[in-house]
Every structure is written in C-alpha cells, then in structure tokens.
C-alpha atoms as a PDB file:
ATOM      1  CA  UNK A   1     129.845 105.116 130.255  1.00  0.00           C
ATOM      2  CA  UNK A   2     133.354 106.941 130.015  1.00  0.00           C
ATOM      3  CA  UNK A   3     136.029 104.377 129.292  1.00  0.00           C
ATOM      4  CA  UNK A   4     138.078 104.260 132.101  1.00  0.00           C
ATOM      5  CA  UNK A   5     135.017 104.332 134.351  1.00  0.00           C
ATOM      6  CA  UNK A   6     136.543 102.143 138.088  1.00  0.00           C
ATOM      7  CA  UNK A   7     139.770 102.996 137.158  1.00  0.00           C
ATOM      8  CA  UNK A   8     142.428 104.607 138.954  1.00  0.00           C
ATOM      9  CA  UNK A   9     145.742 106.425 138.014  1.00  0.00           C
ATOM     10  CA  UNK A  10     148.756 108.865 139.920  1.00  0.00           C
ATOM     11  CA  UNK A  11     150.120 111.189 137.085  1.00  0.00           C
ATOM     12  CA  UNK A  12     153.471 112.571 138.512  1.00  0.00           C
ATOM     13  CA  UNK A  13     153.758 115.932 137.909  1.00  0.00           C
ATOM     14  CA  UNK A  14     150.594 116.646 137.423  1.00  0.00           C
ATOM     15  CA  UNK A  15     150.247 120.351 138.477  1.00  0.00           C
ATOM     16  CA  UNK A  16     150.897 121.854 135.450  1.00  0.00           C
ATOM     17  CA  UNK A  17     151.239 121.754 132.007  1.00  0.00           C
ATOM     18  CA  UNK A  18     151.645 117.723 130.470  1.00  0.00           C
ATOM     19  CA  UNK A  19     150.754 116.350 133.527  1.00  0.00           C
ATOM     20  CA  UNK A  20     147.787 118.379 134.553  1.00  0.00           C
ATOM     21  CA  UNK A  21     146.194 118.254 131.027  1.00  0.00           C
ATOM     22  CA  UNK A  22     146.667 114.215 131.247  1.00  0.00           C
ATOM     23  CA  UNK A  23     145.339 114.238 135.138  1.00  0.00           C
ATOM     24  CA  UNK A  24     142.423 116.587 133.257  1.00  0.00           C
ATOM     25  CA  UNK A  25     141.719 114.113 130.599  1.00  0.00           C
ATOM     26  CA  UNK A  26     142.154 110.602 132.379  1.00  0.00           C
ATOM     27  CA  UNK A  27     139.493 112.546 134.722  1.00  0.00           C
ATOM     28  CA  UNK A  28     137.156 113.770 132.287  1.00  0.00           C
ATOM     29  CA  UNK A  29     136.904 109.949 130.620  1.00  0.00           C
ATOM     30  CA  UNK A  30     135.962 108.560 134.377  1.00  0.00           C
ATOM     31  CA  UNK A  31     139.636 107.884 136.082  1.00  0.00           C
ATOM     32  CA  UNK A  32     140.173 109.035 139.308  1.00  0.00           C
ATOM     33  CA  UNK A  33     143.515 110.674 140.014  1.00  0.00           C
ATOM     34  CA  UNK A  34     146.219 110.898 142.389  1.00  0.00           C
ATOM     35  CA  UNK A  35     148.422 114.202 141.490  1.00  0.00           C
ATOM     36  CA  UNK A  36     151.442 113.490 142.650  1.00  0.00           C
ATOM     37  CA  UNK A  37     153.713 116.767 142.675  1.00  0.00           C
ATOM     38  CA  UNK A  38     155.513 119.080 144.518  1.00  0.00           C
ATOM     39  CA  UNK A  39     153.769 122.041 144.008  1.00  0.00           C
ATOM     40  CA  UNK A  40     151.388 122.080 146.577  1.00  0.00           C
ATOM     41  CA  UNK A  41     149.190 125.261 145.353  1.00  0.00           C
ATOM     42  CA  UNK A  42     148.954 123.919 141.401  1.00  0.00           C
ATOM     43  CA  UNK A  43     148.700 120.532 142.123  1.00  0.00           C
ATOM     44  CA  UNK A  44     145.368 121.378 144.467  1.00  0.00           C
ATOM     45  CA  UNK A  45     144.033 123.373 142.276  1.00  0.00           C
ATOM     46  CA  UNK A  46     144.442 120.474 139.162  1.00  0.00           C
ATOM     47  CA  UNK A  47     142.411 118.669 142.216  1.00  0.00           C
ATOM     48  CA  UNK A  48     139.674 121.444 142.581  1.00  0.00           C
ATOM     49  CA  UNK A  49     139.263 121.840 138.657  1.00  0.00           C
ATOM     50  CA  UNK A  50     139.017 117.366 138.457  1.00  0.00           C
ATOM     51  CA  UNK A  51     136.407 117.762 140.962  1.00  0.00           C
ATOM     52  CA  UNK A  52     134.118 120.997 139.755  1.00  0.00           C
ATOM     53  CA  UNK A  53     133.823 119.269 136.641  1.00  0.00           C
ATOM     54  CA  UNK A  54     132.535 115.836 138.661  1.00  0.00           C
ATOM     55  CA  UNK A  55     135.208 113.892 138.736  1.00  0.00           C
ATOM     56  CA  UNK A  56     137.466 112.187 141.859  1.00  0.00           C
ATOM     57  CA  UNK A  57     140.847 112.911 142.681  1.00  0.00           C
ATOM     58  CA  UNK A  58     143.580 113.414 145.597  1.00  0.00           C
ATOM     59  CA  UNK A  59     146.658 115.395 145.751  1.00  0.00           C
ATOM     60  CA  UNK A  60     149.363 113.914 147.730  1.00  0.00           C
ATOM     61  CA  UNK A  61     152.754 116.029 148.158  1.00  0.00           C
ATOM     62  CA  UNK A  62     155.277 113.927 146.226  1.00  0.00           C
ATOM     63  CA  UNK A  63     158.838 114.636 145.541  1.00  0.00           C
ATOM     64  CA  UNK A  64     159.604 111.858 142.685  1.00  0.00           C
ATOM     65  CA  UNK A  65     163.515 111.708 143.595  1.00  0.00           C
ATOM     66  CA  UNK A  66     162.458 110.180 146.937  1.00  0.00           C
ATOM     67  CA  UNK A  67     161.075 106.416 147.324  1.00  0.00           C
ATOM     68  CA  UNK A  68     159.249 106.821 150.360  1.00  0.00           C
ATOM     69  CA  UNK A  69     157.492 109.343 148.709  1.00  0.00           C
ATOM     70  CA  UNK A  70     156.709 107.477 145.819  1.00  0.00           C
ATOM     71  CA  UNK A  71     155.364 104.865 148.135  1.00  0.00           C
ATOM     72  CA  UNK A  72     153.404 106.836 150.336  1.00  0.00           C
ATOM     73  CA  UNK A  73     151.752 108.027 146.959  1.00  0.00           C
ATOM     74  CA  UNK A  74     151.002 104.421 146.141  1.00  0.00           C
ATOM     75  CA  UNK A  75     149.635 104.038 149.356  1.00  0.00           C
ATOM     76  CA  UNK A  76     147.565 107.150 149.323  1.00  0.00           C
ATOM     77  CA  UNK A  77     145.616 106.116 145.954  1.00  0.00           C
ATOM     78  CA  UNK A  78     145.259 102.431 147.443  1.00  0.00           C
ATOM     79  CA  UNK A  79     143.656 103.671 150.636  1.00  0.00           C
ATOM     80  CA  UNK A  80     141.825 106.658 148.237  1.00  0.00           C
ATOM     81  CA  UNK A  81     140.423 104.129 145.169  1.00  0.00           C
ATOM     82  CA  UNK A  82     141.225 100.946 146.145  1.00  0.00           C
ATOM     83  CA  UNK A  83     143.428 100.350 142.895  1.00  0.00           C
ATOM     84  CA  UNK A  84     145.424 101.683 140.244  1.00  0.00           C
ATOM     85  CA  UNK A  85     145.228 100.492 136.747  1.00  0.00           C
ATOM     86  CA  UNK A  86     147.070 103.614 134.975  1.00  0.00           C
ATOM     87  CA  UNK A  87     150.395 105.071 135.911  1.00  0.00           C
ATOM     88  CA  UNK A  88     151.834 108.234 133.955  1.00  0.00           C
ATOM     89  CA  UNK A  89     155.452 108.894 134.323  1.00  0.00           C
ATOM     90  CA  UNK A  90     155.751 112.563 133.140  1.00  0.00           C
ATOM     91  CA  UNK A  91     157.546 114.531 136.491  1.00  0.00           C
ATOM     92  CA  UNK A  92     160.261 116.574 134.864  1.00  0.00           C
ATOM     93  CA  UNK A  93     163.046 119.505 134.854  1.00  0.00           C
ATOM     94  CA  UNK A  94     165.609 120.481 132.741  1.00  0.00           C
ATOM     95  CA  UNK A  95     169.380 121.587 133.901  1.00  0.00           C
ATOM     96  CA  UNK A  96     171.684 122.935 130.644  1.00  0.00           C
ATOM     97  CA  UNK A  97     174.997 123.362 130.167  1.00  0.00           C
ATOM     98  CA  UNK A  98     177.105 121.613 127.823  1.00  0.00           C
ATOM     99  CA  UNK A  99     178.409 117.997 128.494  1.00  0.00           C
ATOM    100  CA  UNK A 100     181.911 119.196 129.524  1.00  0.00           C
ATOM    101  CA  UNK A 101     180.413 122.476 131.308  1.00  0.00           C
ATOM    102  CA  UNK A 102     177.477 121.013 133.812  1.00  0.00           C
ATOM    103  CA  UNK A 103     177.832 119.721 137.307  1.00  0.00           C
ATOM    104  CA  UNK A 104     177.798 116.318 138.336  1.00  0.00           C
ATOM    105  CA  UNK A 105     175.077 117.405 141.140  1.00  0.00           C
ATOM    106  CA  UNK A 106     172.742 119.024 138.449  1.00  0.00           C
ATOM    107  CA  UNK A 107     173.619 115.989 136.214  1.00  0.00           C
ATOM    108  CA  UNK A 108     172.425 113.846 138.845  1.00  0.00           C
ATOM    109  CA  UNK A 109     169.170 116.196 139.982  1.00  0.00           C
ATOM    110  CA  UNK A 110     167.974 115.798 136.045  1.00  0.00           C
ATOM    111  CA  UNK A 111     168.930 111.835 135.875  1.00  0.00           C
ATOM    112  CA  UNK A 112     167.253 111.652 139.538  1.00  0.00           C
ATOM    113  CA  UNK A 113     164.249 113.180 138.515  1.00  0.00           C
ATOM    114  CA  UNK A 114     163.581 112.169 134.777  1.00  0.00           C
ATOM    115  CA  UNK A 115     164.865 108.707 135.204  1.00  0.00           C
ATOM    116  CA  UNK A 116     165.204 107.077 138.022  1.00  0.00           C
ATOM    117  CA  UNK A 117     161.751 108.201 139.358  1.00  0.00           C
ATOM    118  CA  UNK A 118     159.895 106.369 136.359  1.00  0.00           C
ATOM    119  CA  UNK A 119     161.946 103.410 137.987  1.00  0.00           C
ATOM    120  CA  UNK A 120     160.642 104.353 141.731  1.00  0.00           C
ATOM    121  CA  UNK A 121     156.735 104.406 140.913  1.00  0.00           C
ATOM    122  CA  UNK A 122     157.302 101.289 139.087  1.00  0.00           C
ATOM    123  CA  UNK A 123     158.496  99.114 141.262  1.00  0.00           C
ATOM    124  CA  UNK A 124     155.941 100.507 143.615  1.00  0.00           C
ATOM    125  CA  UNK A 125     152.740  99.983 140.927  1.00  0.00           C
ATOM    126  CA  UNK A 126     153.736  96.979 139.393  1.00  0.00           C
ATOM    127  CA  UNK A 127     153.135  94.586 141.991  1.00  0.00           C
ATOM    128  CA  UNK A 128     149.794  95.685 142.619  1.00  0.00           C
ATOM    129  CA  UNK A 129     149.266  95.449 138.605  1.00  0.00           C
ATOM    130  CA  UNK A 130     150.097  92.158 138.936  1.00  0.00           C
ATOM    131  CA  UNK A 131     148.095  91.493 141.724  1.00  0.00           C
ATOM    132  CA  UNK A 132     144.958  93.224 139.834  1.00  0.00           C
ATOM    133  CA  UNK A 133     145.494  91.274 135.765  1.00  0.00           C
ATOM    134  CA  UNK A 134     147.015  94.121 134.237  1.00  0.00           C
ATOM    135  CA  UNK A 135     147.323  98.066 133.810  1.00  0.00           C
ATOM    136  CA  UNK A 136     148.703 100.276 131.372  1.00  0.00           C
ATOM    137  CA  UNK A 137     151.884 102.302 131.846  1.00  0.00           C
ATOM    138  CA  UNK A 138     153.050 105.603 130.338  1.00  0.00           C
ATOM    139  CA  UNK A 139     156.160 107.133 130.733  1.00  0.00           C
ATOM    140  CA  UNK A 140     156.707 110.801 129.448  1.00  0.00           C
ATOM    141  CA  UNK A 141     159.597 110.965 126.832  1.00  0.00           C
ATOM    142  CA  UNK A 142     161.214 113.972 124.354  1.00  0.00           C
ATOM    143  CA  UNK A 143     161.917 114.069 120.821  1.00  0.00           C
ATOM    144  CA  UNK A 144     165.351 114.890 122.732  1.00  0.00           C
ATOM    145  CA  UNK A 145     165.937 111.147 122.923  1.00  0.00           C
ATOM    146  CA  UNK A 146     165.247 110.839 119.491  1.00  0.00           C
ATOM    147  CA  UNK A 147     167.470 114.306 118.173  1.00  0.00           C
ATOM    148  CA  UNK A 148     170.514 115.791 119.055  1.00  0.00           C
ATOM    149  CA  UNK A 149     169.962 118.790 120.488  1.00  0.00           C
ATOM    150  CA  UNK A 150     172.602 121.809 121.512  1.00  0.00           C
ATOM    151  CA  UNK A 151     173.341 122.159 125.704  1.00  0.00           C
ATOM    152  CA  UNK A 152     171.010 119.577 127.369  1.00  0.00           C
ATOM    153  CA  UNK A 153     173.007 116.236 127.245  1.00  0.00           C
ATOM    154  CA  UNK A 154     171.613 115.311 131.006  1.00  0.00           C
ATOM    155  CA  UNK A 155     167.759 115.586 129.682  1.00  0.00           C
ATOM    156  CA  UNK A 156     168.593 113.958 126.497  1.00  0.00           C
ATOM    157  CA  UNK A 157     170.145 111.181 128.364  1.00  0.00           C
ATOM    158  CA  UNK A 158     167.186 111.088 130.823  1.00  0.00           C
ATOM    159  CA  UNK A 159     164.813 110.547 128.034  1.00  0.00           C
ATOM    160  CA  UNK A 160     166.767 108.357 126.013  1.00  0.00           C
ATOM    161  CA  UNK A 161     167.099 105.939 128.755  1.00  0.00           C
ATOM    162  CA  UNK A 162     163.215 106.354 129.397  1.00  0.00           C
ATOM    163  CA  UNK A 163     162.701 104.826 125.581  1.00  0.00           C
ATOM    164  CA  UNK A 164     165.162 101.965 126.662  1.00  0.00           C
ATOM    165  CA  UNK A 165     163.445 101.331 129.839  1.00  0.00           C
ATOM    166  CA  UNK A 166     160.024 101.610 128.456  1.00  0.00           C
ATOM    167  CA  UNK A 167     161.124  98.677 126.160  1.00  0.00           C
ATOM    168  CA  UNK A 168     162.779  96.516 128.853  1.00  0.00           C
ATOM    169  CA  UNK A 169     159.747  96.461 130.787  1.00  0.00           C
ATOM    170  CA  UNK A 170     157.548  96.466 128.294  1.00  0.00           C
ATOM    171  CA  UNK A 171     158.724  92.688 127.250  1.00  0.00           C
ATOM    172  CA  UNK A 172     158.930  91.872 131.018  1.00  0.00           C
ATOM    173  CA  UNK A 173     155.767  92.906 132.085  1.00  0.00           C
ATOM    174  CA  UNK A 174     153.599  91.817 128.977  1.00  0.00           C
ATOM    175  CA  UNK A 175     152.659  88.531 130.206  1.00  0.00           C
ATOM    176  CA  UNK A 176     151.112  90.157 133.413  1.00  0.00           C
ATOM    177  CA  UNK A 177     148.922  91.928 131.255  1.00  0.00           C
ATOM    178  CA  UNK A 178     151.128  95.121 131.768  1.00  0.00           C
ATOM    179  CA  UNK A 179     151.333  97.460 128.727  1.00  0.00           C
ATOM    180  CA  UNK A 180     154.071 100.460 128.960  1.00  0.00           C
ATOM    181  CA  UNK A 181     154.633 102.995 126.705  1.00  0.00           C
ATOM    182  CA  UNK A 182     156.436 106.301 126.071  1.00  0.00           C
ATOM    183  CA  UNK A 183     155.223 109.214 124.729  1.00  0.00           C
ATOM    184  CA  UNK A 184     157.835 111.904 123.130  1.00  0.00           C
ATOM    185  CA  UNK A 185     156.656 114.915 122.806  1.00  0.00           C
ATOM    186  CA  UNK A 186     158.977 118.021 120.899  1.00  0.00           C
ATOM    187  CA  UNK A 187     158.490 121.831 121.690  1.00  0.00           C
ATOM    188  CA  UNK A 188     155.178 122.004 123.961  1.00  0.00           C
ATOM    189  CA  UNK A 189     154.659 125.186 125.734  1.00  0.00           C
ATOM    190  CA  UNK A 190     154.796 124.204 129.325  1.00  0.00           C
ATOM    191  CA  UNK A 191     155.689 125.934 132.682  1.00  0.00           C
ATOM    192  CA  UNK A 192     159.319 124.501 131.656  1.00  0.00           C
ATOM    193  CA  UNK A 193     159.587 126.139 128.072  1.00  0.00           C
ATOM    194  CA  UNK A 194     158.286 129.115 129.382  1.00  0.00           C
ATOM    195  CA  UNK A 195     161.201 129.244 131.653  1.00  0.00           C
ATOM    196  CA  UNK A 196     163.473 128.351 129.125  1.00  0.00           C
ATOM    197  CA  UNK A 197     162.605 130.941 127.217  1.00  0.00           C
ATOM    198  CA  UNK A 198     162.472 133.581 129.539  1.00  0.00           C
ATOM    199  CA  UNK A 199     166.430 132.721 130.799  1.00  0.00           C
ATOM    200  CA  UNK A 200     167.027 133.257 126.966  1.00  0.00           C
ATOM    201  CA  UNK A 201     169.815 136.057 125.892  1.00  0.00           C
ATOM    202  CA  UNK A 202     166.835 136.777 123.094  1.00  0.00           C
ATOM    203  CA  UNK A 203     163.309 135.483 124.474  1.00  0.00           C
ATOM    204  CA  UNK A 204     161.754 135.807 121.309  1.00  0.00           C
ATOM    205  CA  UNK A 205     164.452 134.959 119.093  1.00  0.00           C
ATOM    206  CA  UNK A 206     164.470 131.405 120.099  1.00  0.00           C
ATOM    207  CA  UNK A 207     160.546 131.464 120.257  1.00  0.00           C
ATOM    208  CA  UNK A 208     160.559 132.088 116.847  1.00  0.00           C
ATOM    209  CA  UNK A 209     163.486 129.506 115.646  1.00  0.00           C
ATOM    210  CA  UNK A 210     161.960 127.101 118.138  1.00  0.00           C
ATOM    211  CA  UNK A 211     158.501 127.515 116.040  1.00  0.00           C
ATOM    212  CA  UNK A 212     160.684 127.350 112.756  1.00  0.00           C
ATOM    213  CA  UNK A 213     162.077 124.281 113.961  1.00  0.00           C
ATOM    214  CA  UNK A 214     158.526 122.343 113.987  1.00  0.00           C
ATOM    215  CA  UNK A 215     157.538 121.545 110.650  1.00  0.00           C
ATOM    216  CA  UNK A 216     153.934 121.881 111.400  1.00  0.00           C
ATOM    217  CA  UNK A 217     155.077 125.692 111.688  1.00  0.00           C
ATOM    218  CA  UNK A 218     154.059 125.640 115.707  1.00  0.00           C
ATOM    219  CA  UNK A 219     154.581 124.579 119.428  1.00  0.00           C
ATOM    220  CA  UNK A 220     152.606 121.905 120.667  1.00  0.00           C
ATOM    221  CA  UNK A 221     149.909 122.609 123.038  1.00  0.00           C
ATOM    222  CA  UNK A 222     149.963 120.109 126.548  1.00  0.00           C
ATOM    223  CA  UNK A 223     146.277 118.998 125.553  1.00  0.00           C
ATOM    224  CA  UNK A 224     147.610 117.666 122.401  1.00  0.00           C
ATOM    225  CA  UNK A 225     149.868 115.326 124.417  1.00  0.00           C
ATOM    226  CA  UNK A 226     147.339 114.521 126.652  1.00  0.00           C
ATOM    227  CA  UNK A 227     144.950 113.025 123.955  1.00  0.00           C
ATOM    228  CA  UNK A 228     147.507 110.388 123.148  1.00  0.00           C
ATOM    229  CA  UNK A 229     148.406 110.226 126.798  1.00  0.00           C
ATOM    230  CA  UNK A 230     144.406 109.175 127.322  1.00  0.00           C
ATOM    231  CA  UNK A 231     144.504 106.836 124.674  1.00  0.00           C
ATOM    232  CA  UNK A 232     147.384 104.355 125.725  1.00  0.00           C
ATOM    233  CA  UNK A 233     145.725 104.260 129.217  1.00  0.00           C
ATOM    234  CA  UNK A 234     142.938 103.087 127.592  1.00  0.00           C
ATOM    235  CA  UNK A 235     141.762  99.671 126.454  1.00  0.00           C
ATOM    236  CA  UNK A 236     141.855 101.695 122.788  1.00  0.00           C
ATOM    237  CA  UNK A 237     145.482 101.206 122.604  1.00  0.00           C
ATOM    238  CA  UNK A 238     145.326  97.041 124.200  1.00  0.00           C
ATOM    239  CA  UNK A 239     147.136  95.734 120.800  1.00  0.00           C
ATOM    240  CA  UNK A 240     149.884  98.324 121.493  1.00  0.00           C
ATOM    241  CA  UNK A 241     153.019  98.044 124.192  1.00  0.00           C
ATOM    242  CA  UNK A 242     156.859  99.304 124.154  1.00  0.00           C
ATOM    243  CA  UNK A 243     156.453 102.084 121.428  1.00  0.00           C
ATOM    244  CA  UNK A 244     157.496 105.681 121.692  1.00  0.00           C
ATOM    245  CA  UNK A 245     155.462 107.570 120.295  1.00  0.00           C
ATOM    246  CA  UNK A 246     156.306 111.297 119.049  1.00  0.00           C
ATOM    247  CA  UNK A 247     153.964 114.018 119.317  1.00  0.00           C
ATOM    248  CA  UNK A 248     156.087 116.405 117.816  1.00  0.00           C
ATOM    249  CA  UNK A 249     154.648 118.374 114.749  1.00  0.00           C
ATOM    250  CA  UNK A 250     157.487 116.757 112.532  1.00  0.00           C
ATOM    251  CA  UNK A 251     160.342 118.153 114.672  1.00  0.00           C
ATOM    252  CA  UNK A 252     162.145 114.394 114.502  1.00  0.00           C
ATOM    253  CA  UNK A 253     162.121 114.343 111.002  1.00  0.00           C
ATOM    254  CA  UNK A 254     163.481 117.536 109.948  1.00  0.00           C
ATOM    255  CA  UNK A 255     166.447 117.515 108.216  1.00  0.00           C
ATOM    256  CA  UNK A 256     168.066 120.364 109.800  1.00  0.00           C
END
C-alpha cells in the first residue's frame, strides 16, 4: 500500500514547478490533493495529470494573500477528503530591487505572499490537526535565507522568517503530534527562474554563472525537491521536526 494511503494534503502553489511536482508525488504515494493556486488553467491541469495516473485531487482557486481564501481552501478539502494530514507551504514570487531601491507595496506583495500566507493556512490547518492526533507540515524555504544574495532583500527576508517560523511552531505544535519543517531549496528551474532569467540584461550569462554558482556544477530540477518534500510528509521522516533542510547542490556552502 502507498504510504500516505487515507491521507490528505493542499500544496499552495501547486500549478507549476515545486508545487506541482510535490502535488505529483504526495499523489503518486496515495495522498489526495487540494491545489491551491491562482492559476486556474495549470493548476487544473496538475488536477487532470493526479487523476490520469489514478489518483484524487481538487483544484480550488486560491489567492494565498487572502484568508478567506485560505479558508475556503480548508473547507474545500474537508468537504472533498474529509481530512488533511499534510500541508505544503510553497506559494511564491519574487520582486527585486535593492533594499534602498524597492517599493514598500512590492515589499509588502513578496512578505504577503511568501510569509504571511504560510501563517494563513496554518492557523486554518492546525486546529483540525489537532483535532485529528497529528499531521506533518512543510513550508517551502531558499538557500536565500541561508546566503546573502545581490537585489532580493524582500524574498530573502520572506524566507528567512519562514526558517524562524518553522522553528517557533515546530516547538509549539510538537506535543499535538504536529511536525513542521522547511525545505530550502537553491537555483531550481521553475516558472520563476525562468522569468528571472528571461528579464536578464544577458539571459544566458547569468544561466551560466547561476550553474557556476552550484557546486554540483547544475540547477536543481523541481522533482528533486519534491522527493524530500514527500518524505517529511511521510511517517519516514516521524523522528524529524523544525529543520531546514537545503536542497541546494552545495550552493550554501560555497565560499564565494
């Protein structure tokens, strides 16, 4: 039997890249899946793929910067499974501009979005957690809370707090049987990146430093993420709460 056979989870931004290779793997080892996400085309078609390979899964039109939307996702999976047991943080988007250059409104969209969402689905999951003995929490980080990082203080802060956060609730929520953990991930080529790169002076220049950047000689791929993602939903990872963890082919640890 898959492991997380009976077991339910909303991935937020689950349309595309992270999120929709996590949705994809929580599916494929017997979740089923809210997609919660803006993108109403992608995020149905992450449903459509979940279900032509046999799995179960809705899509309900979130935007994480609202509450009631956050709630009425909650709500959605209740009614839809009748539980939810795994809750992955990973909605994103990235604003630059350097800290004395960027607006207070796209500082706020990024904190908004990155942060304060991770603290909207939780207070709407964790009571029924409680409720159900436990459930297993993972919030979407960046190696940019870990390494400085030229024009994108309002991300970096985003993430940074995540870690913090992570850890907070982590020791608040162990002894409801509530595990929550971040996952930081460095240069994965995402929907995001891709746009990064393509607002670049030099496209491929920064490809190619970006790729010298990573140790491991490479970009992550969004399945890579998604393995680890799989494994602290699942009962493999019960000894382990309030880490972040870097998937990040070394990128931390570089000198330069």
């Amino acid at each position: 039997m898959p492991d997380l056979a009976s077991r339910a989870a909303i991935v937020t931004g689950a349309a595309m890249g992270i999120g929709r290779a996590s949705a994809l793997a929580l599916a494929r080892e017997g979740a089923a899946v809210t997609i919660a996400d803006v993108d109403e085309a992608a995020g149905n078609k992450t449903k459509a793929d979940i279900e032509a390979a046999g799995g179960r899964a809705i899509f309900v039109r979130t935007d994480v910067t609202s509450f009631a939307d956050a709630k009425a996702a909650t709500e959605a999976t209740m009614k839809a499974f009748g539980r939810i047991d795994i809750l992955v943080n990973n909605a994103a988007r990235a604003i630059g501009g350097v800290v004395d250059e960027i607006e207070e409104d796209d500082w706020n969209r990024v904190i908004s979005n990155n942060l304060t969402s991770v603290w909207r689905f939780m207070k709407c999951v964790v009571p029924i957690m409680r409720k159900q003995g436990g459930g297993s929490i993972v919030n979407m980080s960046s190696v940019q809370s870990l390494k400085g990082f030229h024009g994108w203080p309002a991300y970096a802060a985003a993430k940074g707090a995540i870690n913090a956060l992570t850890q907070q609730t982590a020791l608040e929520l162990a002894p409801a049987k509530i595990r929550v953990n971040a996952v930081a991930p460095g240069t994965i080529m995402t929907p995001l990146n891709e746009k990064v790169f393509r607002e670049a002076a030099d496209p491929q220049d920064l490809i190619n430093r970006w790729n010298a950047a990573h140790p491991i000689g490479r970009f992550g791929e969004a399945e890579e993420v998604a393995e680890l993602v799989l494994f602290l939903a699942s009962d493999r990872s019960s000894f382990i709460t309030g880490e972040v963890i870097r998937v990040d082919g070394g990128l931390a640890i570089k000198g330069d």
